[in-house]
N, C-alpha and C. Protein backbone atom coordinates (compact mmCIF):
# COMPACT_ATOMS: atom_id res chain seq x y z
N UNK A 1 5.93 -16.26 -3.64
CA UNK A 1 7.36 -16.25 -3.95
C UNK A 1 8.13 -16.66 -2.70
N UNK A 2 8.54 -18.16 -3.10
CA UNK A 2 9.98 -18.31 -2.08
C UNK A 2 10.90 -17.41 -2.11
N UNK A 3 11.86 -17.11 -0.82
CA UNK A 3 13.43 -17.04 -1.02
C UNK A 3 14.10 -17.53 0.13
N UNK A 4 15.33 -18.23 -0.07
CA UNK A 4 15.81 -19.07 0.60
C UNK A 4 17.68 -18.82 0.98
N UNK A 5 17.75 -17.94 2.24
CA UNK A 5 18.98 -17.85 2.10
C UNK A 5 20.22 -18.76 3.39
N UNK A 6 21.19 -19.00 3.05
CA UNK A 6 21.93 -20.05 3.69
C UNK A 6 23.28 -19.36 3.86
N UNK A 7 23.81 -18.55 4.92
CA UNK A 7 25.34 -18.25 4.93
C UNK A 7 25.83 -18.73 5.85
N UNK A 8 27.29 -18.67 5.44
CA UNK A 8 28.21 -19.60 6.84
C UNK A 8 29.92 -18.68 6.52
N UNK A 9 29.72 -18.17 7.60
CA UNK A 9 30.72 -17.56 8.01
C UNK A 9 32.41 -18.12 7.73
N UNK A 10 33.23 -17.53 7.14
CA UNK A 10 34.81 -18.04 7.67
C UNK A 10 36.20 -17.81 7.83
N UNK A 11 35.76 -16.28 8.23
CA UNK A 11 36.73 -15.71 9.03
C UNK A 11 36.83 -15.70 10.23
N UNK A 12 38.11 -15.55 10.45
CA UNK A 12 38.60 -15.88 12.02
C UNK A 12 37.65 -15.67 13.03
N UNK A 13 37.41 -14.23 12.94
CA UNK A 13 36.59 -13.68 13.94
C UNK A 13 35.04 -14.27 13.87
N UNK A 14 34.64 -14.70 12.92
CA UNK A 14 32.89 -15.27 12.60
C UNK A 14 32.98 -16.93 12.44
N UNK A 15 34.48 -17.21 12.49
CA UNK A 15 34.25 -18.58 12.40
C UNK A 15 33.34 -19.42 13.22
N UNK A 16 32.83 -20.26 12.23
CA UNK A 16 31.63 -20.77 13.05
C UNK A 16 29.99 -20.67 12.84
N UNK A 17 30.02 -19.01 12.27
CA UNK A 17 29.21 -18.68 12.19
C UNK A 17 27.90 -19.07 11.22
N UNK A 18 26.83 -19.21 11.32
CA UNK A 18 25.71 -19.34 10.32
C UNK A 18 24.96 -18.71 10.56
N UNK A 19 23.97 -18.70 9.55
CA UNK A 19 22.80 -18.01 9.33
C UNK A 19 21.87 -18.45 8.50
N UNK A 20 20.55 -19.13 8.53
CA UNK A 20 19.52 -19.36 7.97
C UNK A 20 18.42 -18.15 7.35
N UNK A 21 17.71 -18.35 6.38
CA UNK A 21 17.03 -17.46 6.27
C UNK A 21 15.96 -17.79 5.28
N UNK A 22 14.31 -17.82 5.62
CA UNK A 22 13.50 -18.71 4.54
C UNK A 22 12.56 -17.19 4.90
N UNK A 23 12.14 -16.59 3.46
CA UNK A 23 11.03 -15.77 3.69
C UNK A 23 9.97 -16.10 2.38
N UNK A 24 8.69 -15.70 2.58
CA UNK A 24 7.54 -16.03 1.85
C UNK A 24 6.86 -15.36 1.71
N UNK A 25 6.50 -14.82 0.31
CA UNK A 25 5.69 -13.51 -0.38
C UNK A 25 4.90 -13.68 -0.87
N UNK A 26 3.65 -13.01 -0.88
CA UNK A 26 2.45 -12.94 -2.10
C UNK A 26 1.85 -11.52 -2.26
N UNK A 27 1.40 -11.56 -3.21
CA UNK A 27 0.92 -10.16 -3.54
C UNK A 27 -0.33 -10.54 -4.59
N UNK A 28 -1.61 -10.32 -4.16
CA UNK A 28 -3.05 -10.57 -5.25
C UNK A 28 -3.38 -9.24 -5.53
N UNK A 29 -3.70 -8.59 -6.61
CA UNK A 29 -4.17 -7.15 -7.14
C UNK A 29 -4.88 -6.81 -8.11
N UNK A 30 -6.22 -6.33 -7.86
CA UNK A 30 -7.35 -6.42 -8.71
C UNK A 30 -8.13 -5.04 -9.14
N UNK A 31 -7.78 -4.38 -10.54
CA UNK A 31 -7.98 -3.16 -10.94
C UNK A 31 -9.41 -3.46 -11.59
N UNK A 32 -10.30 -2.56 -11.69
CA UNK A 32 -11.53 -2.08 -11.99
C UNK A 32 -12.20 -1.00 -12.66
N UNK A 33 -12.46 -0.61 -13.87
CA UNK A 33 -12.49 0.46 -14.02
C UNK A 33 -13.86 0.20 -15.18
N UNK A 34 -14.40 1.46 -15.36
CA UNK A 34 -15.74 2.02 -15.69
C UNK A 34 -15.96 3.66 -16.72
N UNK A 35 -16.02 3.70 -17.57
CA UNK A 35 -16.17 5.06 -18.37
C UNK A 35 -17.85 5.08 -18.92
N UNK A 36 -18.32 6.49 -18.46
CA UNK A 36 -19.40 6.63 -19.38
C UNK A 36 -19.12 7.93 -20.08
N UNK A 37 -20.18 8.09 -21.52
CA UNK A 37 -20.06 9.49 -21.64
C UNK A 37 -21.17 9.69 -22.68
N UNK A 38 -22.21 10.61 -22.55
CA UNK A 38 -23.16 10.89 -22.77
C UNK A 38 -23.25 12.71 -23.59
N UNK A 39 -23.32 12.16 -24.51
CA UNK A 39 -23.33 13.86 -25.32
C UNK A 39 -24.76 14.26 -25.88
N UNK A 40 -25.72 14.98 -25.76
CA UNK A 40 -26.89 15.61 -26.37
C UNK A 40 -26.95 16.83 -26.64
N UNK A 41 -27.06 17.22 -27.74
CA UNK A 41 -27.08 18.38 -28.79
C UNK A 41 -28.50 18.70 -28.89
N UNK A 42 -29.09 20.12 -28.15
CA UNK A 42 -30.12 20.46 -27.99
C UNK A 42 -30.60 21.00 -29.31
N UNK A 43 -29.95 22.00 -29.88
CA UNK A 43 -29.92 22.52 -30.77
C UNK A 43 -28.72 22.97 -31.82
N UNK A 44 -28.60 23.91 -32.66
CA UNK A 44 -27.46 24.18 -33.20
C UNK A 44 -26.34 24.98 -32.13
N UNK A 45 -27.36 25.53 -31.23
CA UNK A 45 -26.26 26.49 -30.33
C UNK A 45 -25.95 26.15 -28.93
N UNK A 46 -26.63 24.78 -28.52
CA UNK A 46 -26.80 24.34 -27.45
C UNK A 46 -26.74 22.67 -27.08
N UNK A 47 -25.33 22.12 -26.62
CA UNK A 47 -25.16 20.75 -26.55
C UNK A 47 -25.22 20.79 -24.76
N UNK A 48 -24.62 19.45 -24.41
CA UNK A 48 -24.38 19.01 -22.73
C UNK A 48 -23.33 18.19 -23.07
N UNK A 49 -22.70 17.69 -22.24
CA UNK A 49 -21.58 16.38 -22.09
C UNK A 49 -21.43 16.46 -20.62
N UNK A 50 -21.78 15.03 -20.30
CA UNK A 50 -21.44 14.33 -19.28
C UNK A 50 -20.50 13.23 -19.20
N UNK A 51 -19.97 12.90 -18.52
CA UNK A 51 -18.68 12.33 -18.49
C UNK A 51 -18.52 11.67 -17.13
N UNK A 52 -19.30 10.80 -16.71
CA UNK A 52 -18.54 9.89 -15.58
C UNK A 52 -17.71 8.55 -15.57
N UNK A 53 -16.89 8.56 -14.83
CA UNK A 53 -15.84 7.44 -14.58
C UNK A 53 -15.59 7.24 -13.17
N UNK A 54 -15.31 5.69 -12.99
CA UNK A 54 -15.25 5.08 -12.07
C UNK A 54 -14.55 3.31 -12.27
N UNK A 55 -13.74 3.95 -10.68
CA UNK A 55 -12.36 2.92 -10.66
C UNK A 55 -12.42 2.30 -9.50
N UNK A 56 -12.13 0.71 -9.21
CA UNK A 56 -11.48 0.38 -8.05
C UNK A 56 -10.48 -0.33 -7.63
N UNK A 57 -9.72 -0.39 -6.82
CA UNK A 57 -8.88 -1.20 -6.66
C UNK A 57 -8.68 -2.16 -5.13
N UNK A 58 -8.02 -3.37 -5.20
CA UNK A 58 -7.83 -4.16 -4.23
C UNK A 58 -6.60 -4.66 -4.09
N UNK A 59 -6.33 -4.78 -2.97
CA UNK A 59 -5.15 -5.32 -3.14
C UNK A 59 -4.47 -5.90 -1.54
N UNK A 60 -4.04 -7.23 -1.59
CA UNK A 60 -3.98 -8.17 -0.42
C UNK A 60 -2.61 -9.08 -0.75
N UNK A 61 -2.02 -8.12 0.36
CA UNK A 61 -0.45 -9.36 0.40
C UNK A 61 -0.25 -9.43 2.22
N UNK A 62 1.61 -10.48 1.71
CA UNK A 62 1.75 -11.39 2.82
C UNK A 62 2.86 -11.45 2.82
N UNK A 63 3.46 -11.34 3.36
CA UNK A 63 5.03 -12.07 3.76
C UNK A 63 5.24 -12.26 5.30
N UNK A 64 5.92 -13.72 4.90
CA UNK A 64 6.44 -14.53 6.39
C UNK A 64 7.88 -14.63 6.20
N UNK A 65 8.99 -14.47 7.48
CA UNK A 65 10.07 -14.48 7.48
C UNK A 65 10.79 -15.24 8.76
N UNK A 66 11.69 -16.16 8.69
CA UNK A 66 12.07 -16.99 9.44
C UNK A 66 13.49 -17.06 9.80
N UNK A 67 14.29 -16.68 10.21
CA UNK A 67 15.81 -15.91 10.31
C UNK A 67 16.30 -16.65 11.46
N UNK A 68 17.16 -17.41 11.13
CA UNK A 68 18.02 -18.28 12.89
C UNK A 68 19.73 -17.93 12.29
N UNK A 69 20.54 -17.34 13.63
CA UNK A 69 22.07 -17.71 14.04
C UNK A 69 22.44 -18.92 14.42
N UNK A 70 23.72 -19.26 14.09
CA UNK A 70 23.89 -20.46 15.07
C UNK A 70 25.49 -19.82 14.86
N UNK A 71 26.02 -20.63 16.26
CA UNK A 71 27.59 -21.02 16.56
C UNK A 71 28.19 -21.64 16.83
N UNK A 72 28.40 -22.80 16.09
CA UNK A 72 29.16 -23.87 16.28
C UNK A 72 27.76 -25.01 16.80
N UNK A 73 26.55 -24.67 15.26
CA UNK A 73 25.29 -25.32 15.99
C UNK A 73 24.75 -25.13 16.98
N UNK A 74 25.08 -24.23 18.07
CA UNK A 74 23.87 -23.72 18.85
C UNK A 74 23.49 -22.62 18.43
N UNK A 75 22.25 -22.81 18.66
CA UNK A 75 21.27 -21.14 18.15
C UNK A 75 21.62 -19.96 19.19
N UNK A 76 21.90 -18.61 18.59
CA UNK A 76 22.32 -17.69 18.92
C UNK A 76 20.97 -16.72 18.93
N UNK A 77 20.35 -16.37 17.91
CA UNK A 77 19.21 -15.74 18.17
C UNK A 77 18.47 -16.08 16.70
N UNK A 78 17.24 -16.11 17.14
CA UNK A 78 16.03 -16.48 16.02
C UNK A 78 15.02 -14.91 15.73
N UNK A 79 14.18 -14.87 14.54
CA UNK A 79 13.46 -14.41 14.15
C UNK A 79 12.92 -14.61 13.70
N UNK A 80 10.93 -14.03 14.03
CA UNK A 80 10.23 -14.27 12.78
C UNK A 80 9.37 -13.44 12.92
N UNK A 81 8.60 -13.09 11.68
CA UNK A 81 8.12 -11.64 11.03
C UNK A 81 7.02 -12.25 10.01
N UNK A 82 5.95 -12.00 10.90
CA UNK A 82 4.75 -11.83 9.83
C UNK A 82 3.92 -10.51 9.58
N UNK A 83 3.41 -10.26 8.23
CA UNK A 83 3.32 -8.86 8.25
C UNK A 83 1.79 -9.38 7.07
N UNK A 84 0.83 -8.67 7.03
CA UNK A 84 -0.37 -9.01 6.18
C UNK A 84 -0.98 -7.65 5.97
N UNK A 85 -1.57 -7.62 4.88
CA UNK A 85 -2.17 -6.10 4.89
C UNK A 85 -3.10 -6.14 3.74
N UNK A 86 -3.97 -4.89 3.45
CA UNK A 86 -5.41 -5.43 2.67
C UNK A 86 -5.35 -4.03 2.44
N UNK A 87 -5.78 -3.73 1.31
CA UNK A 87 -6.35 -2.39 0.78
C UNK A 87 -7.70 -2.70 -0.43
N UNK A 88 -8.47 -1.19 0.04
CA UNK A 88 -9.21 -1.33 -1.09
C UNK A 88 -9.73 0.28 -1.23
N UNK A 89 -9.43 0.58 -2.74
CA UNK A 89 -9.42 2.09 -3.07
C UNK A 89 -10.30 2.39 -4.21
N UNK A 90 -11.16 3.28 -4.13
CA UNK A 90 -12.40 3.48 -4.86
C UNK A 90 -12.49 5.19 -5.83
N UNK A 91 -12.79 5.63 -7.11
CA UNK A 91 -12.46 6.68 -7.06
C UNK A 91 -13.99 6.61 -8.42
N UNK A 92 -14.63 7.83 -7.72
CA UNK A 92 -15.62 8.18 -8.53
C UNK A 92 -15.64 9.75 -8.92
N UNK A 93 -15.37 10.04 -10.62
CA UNK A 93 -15.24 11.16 -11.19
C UNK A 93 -16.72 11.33 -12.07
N UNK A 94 -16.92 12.47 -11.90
CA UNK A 94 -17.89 12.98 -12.86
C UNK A 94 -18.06 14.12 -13.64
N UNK A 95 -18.12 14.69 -14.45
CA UNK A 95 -17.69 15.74 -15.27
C UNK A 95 -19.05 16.59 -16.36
N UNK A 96 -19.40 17.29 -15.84
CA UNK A 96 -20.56 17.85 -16.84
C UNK A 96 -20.19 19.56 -17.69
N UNK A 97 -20.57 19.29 -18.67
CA UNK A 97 -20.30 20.54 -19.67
C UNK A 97 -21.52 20.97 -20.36
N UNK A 98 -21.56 22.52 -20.28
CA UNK A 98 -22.73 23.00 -21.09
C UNK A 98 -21.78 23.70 -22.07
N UNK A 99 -22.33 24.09 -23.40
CA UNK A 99 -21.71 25.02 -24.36
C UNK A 99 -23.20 25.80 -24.86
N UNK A 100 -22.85 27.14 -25.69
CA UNK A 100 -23.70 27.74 -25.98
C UNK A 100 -23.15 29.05 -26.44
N UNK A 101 -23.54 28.96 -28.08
CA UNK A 101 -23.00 29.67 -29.11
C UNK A 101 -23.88 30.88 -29.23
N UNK A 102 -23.74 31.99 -29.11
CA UNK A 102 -24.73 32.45 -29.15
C UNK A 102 -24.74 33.77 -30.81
N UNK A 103 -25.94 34.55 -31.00
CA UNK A 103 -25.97 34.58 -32.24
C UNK A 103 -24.85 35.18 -33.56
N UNK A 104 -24.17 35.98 -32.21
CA UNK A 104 -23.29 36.73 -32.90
C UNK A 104 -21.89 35.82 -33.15
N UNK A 105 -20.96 35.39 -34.65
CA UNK A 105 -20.42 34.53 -34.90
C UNK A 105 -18.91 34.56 -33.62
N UNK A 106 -18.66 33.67 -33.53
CA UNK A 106 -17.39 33.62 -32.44
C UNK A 106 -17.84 34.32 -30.87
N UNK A 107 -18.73 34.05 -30.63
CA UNK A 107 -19.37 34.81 -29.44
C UNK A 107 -20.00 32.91 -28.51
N UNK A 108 -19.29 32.95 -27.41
CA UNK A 108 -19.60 31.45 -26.95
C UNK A 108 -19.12 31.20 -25.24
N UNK A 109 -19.82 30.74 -24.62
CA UNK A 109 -19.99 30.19 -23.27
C UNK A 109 -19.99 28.89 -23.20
N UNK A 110 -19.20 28.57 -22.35
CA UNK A 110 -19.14 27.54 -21.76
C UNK A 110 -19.16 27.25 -20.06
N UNK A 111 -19.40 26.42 -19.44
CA UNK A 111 -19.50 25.92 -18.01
C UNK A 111 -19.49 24.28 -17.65
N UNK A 112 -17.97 23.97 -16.95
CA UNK A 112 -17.73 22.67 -16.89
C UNK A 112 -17.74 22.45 -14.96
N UNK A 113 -18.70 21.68 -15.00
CA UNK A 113 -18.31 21.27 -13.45
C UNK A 113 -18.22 19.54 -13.08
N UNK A 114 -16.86 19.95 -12.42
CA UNK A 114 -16.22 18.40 -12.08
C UNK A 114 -16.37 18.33 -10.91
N UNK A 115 -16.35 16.79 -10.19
CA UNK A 115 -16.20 16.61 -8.88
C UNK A 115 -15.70 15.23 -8.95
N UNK A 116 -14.77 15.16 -7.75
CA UNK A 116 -13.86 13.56 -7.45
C UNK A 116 -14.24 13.12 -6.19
N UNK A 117 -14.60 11.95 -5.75
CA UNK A 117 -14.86 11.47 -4.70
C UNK A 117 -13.51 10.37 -5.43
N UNK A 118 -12.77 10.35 -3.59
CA UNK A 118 -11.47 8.77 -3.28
C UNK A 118 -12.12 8.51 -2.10
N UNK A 119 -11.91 7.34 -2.21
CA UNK A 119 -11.81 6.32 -0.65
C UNK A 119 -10.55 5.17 -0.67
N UNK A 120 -10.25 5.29 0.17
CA UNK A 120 -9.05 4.56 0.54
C UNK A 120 -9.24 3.69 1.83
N UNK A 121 -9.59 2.39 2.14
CA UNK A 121 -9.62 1.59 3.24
C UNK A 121 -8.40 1.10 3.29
N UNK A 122 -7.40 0.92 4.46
CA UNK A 122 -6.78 -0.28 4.90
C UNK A 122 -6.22 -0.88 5.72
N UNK A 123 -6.06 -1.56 5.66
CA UNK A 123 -5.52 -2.19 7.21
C UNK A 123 -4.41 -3.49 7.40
N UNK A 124 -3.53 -3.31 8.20
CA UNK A 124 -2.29 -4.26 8.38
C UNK A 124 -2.18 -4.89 9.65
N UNK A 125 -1.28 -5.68 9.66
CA UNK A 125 -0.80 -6.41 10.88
C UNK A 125 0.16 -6.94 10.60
N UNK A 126 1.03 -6.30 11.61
CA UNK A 126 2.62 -7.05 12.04
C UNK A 126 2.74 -7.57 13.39
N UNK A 127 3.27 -8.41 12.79
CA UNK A 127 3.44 -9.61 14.20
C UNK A 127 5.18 -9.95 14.34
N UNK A 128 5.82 -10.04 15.22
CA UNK A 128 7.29 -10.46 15.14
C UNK A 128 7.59 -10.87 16.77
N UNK A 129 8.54 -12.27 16.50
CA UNK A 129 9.10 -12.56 17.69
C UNK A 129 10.46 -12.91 17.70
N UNK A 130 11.19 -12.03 18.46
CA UNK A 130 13.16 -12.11 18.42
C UNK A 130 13.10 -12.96 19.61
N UNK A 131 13.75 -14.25 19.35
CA UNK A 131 14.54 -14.77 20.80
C UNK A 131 16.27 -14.20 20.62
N UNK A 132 16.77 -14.30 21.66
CA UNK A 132 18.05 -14.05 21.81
C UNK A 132 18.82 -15.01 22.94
N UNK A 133 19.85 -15.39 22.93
CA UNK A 133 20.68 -16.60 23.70
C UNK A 133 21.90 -16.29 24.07
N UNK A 134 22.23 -15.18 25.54
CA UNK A 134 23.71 -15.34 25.64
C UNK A 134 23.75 -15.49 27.24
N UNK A 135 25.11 -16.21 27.40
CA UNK A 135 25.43 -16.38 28.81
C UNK A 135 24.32 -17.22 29.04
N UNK A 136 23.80 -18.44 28.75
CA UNK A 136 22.26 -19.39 29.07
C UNK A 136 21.44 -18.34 29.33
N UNK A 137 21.59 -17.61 28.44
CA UNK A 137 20.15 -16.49 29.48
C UNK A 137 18.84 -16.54 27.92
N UNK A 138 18.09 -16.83 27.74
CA UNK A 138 17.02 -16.59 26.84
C UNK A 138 16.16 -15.01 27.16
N UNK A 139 15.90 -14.73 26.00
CA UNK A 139 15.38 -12.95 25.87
C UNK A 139 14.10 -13.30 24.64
N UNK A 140 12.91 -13.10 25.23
CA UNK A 140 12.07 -12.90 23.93
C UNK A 140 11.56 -11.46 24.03
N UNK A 141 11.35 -10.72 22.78
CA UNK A 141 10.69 -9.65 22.51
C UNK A 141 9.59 -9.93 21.32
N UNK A 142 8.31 -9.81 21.91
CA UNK A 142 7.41 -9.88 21.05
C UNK A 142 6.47 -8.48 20.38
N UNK A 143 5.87 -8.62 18.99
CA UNK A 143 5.87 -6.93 18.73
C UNK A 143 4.18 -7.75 17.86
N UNK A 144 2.84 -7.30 18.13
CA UNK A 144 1.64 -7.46 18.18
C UNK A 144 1.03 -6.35 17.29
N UNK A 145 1.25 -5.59 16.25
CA UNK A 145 0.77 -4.19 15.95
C UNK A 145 -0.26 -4.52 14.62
N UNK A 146 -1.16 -3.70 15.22
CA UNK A 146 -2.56 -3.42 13.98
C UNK A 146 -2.70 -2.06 13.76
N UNK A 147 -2.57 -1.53 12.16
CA UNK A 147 -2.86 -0.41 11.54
C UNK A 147 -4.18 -0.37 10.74
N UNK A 148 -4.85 0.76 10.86
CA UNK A 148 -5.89 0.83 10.08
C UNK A 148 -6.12 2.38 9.77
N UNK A 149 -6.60 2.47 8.33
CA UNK A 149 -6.42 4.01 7.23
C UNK A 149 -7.66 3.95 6.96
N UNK A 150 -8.58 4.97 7.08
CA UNK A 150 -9.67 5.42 6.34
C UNK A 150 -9.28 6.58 5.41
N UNK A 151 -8.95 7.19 4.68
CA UNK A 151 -9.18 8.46 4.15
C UNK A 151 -10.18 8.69 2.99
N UNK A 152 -10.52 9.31 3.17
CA UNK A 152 -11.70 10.11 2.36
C UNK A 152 -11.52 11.93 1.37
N UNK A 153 -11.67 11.76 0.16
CA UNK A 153 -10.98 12.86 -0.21
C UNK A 153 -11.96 12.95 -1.30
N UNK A 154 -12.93 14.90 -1.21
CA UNK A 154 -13.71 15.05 -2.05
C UNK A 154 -13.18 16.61 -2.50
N UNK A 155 -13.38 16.64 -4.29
CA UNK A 155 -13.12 17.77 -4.57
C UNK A 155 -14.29 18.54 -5.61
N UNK A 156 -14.18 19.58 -5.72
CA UNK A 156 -15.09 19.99 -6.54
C UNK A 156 -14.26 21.29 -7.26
N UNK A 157 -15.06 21.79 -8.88
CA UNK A 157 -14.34 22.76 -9.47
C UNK A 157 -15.52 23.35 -10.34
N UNK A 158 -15.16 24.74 -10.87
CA UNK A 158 -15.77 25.03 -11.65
C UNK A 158 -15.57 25.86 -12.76
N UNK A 159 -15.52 25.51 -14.07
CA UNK A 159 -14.80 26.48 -15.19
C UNK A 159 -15.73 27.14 -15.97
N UNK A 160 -15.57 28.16 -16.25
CA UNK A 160 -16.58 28.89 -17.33
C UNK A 160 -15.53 29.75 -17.92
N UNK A 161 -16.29 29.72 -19.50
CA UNK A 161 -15.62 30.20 -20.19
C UNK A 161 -16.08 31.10 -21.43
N UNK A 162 -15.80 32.15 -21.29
CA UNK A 162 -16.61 32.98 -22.14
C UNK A 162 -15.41 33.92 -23.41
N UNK A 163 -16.26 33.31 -24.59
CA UNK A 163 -15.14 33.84 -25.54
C UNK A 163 -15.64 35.08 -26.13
N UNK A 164 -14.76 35.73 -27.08
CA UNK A 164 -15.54 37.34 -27.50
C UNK A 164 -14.45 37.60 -29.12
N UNK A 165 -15.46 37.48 -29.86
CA UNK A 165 -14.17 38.00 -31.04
C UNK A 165 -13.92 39.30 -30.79
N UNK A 166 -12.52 39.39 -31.83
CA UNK A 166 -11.76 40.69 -31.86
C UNK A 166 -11.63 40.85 -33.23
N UNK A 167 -12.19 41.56 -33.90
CA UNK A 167 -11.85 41.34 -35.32
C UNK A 167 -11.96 39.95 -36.29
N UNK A 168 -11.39 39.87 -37.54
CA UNK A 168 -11.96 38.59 -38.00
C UNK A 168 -11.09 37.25 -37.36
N UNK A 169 -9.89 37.86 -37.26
CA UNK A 169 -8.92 36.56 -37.04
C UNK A 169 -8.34 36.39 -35.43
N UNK A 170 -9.36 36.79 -34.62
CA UNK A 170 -8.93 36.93 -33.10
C UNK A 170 -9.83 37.13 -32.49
N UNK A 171 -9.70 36.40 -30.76
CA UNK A 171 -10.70 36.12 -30.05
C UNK A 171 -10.19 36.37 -28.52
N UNK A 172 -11.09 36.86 -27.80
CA UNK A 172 -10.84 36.95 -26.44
C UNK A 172 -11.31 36.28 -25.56
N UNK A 173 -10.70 36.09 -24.89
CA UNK A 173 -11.23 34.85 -23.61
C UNK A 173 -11.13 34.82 -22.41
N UNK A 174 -12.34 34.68 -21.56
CA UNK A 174 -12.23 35.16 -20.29
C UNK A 174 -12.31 33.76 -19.46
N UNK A 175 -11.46 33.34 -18.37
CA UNK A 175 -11.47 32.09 -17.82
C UNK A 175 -11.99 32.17 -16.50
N UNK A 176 -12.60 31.71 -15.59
CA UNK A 176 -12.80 31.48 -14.09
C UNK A 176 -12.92 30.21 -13.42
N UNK A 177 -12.04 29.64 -12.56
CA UNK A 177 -11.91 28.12 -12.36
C UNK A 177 -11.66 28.46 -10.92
N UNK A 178 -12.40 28.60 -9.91
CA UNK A 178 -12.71 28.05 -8.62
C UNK A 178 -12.75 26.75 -8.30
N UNK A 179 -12.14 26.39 -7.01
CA UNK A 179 -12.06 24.78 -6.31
C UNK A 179 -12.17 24.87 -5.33
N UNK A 180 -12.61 23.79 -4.62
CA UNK A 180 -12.61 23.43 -3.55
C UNK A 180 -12.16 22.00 -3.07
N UNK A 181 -11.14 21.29 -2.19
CA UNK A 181 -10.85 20.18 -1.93
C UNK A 181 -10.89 20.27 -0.43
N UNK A 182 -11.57 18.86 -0.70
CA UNK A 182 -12.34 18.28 1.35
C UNK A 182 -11.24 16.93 1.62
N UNK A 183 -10.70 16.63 2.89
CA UNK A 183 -9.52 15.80 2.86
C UNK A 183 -10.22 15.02 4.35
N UNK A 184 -10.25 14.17 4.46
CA UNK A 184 -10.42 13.62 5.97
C UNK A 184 -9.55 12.16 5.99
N UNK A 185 -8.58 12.10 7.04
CA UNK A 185 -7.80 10.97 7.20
C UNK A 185 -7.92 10.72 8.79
N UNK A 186 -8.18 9.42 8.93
CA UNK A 186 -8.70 8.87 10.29
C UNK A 186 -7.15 7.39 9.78
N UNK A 187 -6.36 7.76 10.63
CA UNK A 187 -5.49 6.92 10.30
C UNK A 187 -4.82 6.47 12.50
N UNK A 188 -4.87 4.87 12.04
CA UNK A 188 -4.95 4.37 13.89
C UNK A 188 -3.92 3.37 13.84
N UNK A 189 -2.76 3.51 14.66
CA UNK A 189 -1.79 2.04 14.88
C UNK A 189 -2.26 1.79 16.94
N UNK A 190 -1.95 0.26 16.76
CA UNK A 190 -2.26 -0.15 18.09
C UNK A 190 -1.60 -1.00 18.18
N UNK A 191 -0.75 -1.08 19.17
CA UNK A 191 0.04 -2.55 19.36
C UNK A 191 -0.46 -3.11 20.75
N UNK A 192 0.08 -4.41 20.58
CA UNK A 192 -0.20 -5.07 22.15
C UNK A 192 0.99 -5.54 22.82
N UNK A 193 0.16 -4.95 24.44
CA UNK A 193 1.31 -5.30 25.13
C UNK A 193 1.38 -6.50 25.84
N UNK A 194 2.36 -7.32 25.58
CA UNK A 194 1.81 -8.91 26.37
C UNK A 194 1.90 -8.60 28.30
N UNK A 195 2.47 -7.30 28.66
CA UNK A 195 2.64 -7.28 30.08
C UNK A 195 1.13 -6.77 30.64
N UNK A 196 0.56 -5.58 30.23
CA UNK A 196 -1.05 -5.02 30.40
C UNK A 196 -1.68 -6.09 29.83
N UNK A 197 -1.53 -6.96 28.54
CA UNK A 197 -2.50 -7.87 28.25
C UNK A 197 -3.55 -6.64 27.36
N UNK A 198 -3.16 -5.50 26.76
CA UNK A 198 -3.92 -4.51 25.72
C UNK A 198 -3.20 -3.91 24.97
């Protein structure tokens, strides 16, 4: 995606003034995804279900930006801005269930254990250089920066569930759902300095 902007000043105080402006976008993004699910019925009182799924994603853009002043046609100060960046994010779920009826009617157990694995890679770079022009004096500031994200994020759970009649038209139910979530983020910016040369 072009965009293309062109102003020109014309009031008293800005007379004169312009401004250029050309910037350039892309964005590519690529989803992935995966379901299984597996049910076996042992007996009348005794099934399983498994349940895994799995997703990924990508995703890679860009924009360039090109920005000049002028006054009365001489350039006043310029800019430009490149910025690029890349991701790629992964997420694997899995889900298992036991049930089990046992003889007495409305009398039943259950036990579901889930776990999520994410990964998240990514990494950027911005680049930008300002000139500036006053009094004949020229000024550059240049800006060199690389980011990079690992995070990693695992969880786990566990439900059981045990029911109990109460009479003919009522049932009791006992729940227990313990978790645990693991988080690790290794996240790094670095810029360079053109004076150290690191």
């Amino acid at each position: 995606k072009d965009n293309f902007t062109d102003q020109l000043f014309i009031s008293a105080r800005d007379s004169g003034l312009s401004y250029l402006e050309n910037e350039y976008n892309i964005s590519q993004n690529m989803n992935h995804r995966a379901n299984f699910r597996l049910e076996h019925k042992f007996n009348e009182k005794n099934n399983i279900t498994i349940a895994p799924r799995f997703s990924m994603q990508t995703n890679h853009g860009e924009s360039d930006l090109i920005g000049e002043s002028f006054k009365t046609g001489s350039l006043l100060n310029s800019t430009q801005r490149l910025f690029e960046s890349d991701l790629m994010a992964w997420t694997l779920n899995n889900s298992i269930t036991y049930n089990h009826a046992f003889k007495k009617m409305g009398r039943t157990i259950s036990a579901t254990f889930t776990n999520d694995h994410k990964n998240n890679v990514a990494n950027s770079k911005l680049g930008a250089n300002n000139i500036t022009i006053a009094n004949a004096t020229l000024r550059s500031d240049t800006l060199d920066q690389n980011s990079d994200l690992d995070q990693f994020e695992n969880s786990y759970s566990v439900r059981l569930e045990y029911g109990e009649p109460i009479g003919k038209f009522s049932q009791l139910q006992f729940i227990y759902n313990p978790s645990l979530n693991l988080n690790n983020i290794d996240k790094s910016t670095n810029s360079y300095d053109p004076l150290s040369e690191s």
